[in-house]
C-alpha atoms as a PDB file:
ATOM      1  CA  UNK A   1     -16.300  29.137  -9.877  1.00  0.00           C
ATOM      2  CA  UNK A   2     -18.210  26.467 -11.640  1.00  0.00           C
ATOM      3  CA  UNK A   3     -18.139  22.992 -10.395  1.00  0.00           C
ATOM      4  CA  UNK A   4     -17.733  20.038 -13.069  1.00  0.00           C
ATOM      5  CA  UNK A   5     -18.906  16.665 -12.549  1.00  0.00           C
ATOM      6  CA  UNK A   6     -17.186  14.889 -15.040  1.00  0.00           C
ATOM      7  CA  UNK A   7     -17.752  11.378 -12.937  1.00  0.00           C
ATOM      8  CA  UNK A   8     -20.924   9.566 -14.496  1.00  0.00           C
ATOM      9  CA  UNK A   9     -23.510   8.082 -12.063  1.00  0.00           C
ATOM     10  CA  UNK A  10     -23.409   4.356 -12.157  1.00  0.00           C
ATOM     11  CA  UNK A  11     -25.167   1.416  -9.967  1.00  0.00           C
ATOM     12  CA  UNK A  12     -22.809   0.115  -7.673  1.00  0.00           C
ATOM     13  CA  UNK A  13     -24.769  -3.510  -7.721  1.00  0.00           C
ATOM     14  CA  UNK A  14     -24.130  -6.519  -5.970  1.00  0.00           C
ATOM     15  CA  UNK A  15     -23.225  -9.952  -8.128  1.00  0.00           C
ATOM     16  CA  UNK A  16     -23.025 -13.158  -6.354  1.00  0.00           C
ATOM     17  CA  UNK A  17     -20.587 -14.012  -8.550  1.00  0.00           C
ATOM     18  CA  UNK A  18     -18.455 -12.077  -7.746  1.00  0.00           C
ATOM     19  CA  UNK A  19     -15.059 -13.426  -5.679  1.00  0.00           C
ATOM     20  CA  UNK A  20     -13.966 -11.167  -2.543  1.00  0.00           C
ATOM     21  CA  UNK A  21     -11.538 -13.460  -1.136  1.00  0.00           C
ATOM     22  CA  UNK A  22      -9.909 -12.018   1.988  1.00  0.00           C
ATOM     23  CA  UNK A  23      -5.962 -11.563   2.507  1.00  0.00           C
ATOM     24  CA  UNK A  24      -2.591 -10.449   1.167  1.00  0.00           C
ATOM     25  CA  UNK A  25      -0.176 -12.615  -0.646  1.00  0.00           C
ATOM     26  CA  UNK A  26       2.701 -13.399   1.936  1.00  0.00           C
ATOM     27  CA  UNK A  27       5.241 -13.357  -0.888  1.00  0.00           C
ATOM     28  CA  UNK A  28       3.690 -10.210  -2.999  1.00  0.00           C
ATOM     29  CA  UNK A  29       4.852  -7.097  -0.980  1.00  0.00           C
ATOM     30  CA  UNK A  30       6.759  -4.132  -2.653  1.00  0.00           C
ATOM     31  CA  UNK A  31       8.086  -1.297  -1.200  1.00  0.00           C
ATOM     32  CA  UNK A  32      10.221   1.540  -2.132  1.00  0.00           C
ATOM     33  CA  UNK A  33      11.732   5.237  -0.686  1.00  0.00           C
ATOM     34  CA  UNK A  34      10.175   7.939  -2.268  1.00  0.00           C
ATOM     35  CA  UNK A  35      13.570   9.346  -3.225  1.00  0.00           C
ATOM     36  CA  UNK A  36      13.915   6.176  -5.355  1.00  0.00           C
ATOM     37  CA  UNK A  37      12.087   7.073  -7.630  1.00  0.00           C
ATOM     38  CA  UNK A  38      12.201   9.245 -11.046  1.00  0.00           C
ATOM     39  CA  UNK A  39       8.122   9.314 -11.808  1.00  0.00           C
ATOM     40  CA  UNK A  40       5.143   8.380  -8.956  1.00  0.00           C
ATOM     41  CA  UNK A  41       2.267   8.843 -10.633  1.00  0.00           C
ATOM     42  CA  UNK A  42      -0.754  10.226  -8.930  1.00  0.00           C
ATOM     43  CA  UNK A  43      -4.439   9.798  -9.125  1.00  0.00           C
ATOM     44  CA  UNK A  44      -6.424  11.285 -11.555  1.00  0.00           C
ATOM     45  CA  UNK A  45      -8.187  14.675 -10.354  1.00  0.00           C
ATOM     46  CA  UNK A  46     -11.977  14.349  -9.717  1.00  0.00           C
ATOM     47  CA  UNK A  47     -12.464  16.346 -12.731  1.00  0.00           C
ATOM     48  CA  UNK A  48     -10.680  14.333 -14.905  1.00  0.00           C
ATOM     49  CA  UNK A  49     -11.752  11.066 -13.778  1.00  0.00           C
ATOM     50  CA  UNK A  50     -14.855   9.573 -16.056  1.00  0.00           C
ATOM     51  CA  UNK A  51     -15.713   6.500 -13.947  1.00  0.00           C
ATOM     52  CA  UNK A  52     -15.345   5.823 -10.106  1.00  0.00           C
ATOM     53  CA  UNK A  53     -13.223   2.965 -10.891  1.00  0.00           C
ATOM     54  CA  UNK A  54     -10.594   5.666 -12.871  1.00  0.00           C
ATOM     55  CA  UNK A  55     -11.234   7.605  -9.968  1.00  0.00           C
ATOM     56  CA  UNK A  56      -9.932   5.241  -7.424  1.00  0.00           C
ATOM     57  CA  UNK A  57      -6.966   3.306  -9.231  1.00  0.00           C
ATOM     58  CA  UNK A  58      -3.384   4.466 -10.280  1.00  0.00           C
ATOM     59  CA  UNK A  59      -2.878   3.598 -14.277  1.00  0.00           C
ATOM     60  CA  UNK A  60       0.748   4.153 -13.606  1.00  0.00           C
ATOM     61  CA  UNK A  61       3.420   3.135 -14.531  1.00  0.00           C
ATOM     62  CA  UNK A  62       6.019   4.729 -11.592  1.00  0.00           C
ATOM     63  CA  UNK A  63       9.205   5.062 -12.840  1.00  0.00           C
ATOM     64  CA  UNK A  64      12.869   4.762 -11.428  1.00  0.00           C
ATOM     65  CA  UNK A  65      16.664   5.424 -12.492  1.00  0.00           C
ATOM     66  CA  UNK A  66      18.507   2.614 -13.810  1.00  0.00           C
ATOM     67  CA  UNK A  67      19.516   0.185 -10.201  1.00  0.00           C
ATOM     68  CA  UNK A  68      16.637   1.176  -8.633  1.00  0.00           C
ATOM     69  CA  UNK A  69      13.233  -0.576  -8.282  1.00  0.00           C
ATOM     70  CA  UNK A  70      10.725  -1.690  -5.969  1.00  0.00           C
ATOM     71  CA  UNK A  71      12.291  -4.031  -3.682  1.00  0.00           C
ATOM     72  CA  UNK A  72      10.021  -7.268  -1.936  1.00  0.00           C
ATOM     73  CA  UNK A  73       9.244  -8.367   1.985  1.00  0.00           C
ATOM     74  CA  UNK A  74       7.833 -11.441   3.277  1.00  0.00           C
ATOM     75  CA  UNK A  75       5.001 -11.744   5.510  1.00  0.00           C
ATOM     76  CA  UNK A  76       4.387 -14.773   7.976  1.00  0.00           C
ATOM     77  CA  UNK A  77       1.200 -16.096   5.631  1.00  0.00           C
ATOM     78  CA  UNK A  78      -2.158 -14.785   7.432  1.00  0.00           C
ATOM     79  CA  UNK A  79      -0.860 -11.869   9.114  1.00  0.00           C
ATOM     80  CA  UNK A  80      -0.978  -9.074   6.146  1.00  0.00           C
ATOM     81  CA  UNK A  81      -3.632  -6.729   6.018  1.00  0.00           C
ATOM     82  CA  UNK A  82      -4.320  -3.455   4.626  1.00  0.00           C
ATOM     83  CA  UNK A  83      -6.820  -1.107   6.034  1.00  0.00           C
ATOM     84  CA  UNK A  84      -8.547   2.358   5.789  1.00  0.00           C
ATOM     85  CA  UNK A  85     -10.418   4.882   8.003  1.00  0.00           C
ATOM     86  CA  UNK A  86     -12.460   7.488   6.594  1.00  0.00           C
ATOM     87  CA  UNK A  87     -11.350  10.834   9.171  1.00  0.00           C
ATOM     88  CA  UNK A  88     -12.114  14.229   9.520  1.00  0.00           C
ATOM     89  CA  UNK A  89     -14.861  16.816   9.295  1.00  0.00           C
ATOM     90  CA  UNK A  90     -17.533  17.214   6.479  1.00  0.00           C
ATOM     91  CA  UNK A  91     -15.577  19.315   3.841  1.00  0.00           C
ATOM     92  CA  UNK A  92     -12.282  18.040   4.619  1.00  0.00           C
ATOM     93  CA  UNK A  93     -12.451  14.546   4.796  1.00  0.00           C
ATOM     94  CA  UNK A  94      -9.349  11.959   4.128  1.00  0.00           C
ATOM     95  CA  UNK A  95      -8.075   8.286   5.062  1.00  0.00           C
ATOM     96  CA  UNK A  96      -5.995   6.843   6.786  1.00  0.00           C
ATOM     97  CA  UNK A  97      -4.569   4.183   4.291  1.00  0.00           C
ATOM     98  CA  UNK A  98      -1.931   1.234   6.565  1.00  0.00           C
ATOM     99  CA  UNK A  99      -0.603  -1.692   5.738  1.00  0.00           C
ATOM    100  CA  UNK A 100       0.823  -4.110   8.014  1.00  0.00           C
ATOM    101  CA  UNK A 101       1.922  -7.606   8.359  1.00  0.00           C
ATOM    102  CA  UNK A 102       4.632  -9.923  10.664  1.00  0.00           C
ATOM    103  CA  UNK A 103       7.958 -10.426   9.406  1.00  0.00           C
ATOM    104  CA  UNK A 104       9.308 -13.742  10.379  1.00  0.00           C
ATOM    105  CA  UNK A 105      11.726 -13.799  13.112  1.00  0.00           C
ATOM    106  CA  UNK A 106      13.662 -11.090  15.330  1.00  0.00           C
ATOM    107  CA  UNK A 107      16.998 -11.413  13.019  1.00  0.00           C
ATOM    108  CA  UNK A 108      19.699  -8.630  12.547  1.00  0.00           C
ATOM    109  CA  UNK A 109      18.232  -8.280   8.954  1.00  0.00           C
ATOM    110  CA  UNK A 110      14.549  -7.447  10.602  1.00  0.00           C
ATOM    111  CA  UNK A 111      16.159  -5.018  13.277  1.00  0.00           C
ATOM    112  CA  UNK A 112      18.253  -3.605  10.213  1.00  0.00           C
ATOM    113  CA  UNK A 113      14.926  -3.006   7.760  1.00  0.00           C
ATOM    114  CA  UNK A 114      13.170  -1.297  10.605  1.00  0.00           C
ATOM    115  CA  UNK A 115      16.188   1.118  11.425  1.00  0.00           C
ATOM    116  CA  UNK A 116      16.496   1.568   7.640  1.00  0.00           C
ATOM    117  CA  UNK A 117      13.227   2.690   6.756  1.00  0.00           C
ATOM    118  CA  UNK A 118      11.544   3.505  10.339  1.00  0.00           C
ATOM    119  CA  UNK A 119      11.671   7.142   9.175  1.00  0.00           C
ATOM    120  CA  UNK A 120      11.989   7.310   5.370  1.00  0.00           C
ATOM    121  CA  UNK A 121       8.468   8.260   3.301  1.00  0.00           C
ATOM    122  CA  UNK A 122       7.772   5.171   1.349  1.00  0.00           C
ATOM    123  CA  UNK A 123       5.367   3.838  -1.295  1.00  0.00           C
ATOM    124  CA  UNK A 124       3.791   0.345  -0.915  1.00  0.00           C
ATOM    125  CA  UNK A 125       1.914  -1.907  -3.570  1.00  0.00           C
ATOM    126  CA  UNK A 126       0.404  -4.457  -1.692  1.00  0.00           C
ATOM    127  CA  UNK A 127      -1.268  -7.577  -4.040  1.00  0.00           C
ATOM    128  CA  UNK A 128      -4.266  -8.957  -2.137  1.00  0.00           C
ATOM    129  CA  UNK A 129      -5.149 -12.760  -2.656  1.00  0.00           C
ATOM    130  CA  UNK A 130      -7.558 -12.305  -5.514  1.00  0.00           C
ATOM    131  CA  UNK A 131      -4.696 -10.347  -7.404  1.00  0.00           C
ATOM    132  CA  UNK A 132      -6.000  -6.752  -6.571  1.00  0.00           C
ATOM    133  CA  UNK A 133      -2.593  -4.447  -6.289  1.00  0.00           C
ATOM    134  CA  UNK A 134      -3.028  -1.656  -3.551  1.00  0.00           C
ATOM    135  CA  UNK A 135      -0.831   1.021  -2.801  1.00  0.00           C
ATOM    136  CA  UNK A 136      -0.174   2.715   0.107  1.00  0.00           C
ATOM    137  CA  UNK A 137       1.946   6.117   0.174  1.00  0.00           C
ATOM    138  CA  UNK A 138       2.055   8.495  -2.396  1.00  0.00           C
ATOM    139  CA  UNK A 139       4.629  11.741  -3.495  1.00  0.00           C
ATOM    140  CA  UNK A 140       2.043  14.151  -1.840  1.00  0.00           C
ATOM    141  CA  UNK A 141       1.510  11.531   1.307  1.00  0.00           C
ATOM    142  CA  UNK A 142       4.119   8.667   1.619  1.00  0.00           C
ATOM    143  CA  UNK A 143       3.614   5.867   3.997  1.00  0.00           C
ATOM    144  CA  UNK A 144       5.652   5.718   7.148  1.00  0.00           C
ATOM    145  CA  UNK A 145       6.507   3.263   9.968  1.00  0.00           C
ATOM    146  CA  UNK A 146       4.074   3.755  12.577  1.00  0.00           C
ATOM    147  CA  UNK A 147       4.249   0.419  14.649  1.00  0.00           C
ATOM    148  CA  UNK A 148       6.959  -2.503  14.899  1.00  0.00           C
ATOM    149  CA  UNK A 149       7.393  -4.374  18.020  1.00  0.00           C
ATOM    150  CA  UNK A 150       8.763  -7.745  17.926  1.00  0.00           C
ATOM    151  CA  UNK A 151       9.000 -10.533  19.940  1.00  0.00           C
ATOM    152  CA  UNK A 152      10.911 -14.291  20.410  1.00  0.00           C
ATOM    153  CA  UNK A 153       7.784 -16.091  21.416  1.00  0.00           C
ATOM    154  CA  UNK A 154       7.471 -17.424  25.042  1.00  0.00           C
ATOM    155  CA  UNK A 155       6.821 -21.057  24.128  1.00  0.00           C
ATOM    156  CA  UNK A 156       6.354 -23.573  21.716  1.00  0.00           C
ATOM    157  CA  UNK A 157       4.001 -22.273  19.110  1.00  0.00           C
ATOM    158  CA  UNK A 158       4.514 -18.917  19.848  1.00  0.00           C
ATOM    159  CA  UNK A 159       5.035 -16.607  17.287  1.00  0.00           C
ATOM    160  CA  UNK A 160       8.209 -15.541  16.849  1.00  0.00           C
ATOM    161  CA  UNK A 161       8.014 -12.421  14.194  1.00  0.00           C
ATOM    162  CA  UNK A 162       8.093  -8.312  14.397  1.00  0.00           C
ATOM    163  CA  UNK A 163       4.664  -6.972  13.683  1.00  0.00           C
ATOM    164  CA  UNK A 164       4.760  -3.951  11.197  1.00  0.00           C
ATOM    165  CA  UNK A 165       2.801  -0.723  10.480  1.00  0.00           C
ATOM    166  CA  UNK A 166       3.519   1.430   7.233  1.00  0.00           C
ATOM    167  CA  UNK A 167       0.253   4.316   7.350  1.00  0.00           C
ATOM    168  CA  UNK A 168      -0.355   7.079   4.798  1.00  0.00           C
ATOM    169  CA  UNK A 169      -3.052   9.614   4.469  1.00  0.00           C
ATOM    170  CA  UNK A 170      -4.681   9.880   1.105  1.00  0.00           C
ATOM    171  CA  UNK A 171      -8.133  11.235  -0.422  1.00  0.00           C
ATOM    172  CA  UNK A 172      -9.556   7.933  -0.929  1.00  0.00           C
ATOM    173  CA  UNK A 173      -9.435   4.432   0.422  1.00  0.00           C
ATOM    174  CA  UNK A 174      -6.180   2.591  -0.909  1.00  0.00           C
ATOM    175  CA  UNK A 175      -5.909   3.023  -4.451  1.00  0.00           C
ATOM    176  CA  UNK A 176      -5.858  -0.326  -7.013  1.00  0.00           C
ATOM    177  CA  UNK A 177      -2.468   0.101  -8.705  1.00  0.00           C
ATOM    178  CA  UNK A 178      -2.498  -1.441 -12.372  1.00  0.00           C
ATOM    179  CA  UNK A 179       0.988  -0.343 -13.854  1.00  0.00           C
ATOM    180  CA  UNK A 180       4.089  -2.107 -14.056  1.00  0.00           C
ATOM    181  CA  UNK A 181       6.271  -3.204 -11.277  1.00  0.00           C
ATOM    182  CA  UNK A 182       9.890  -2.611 -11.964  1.00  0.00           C
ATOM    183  CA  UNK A 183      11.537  -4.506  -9.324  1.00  0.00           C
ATOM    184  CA  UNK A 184      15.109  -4.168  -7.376  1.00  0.00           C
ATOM    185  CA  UNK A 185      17.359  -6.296  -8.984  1.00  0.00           C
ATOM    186  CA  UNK A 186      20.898  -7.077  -6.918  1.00  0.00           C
ATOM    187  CA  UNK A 187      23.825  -6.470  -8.427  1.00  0.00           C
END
């Protein structure tokens, strides 16, 4: 079997220009079952891919059936984050992709989204503060609950909010989504 490289070398420099702002947007989550959808579309194959950057985002668009979409949560502001951890042995490396943040408050509506979707495969496309979109979940691996334990807050100042964990395993870090969100709309 011949190997193909169709990936061509590039510098990954440094500019000082360049903007890394830390965060997620509060307002900017999206989430959806798997089974929602008609279309996810995946990566491209290493041997398809031309550029790193092709090789780590999803062109999309994902598509759904007519009434179904993405559908948005809020995040008390400075508690989103998404993450990755780069596991396994030479050979058979992947990563563990999560996002979580802390929905406000301990209401029926939180204790009914975690029931809901504590064990249904999900996609997420989270939109970082300097607009980046990253998804979490795919078909192959979708993101599932892993963590959510709230709490009423002890005293004033407290938090009162449920932390969250959504984790998926994937062959890269989170990919950059740049496709079209078709959102939930309510009847």
């Amino acid at each position: 079997m011949a190997c193909v490289d169709t990936i061509v070398t590039e510098n990954l420099d440094y500019c000082v220009d360049l903007e890394t702002v830390a965060g997620i947007s509060p307002t900017e989550i999206y989430c959806a079952r798997v089974s929602d959808f008609e279309t996810i579309v995946a990566l491209p194959a290493l041997n398809v891919a031309t550029t790193l950057e092709e090789a780590g985002t999803i062109a999309g668009p994902h598509t759904f059936p007519a009434g179904k979409g993405f559908f948005k949560i809020g995040i008390l502001s400075e508690t989103g984050l998404v993450e990755n951890a780069n596991e396994g042995e030479k050979g058979s490396k992947s990563n563990r992709n999560s996002f979580s943040g802390t929905m406000p408050g301990t209401s029926a509506t939180v204790a009914g989204f975690i029931r809901k979707y504590q064990n249904q495969p999900m996609i997420f496309l989270v939109s970082q503060v300097d607009g980046v979109i990253k998804q979490i979940g795919s078909k192959a691996s979708p993101a599932f609950l892993s963590e959510a334990s709230g709490s009423s807050g002890q005293k004033i100042g407290d938090v009162n909010g449920t932390p969250i964990k959504f984790e998926a395993v994937n062959v890269c870090p989170p990919p950059t989504y740049t496709g079209a969100i078709t959102e939930f709309t309510p009847a």
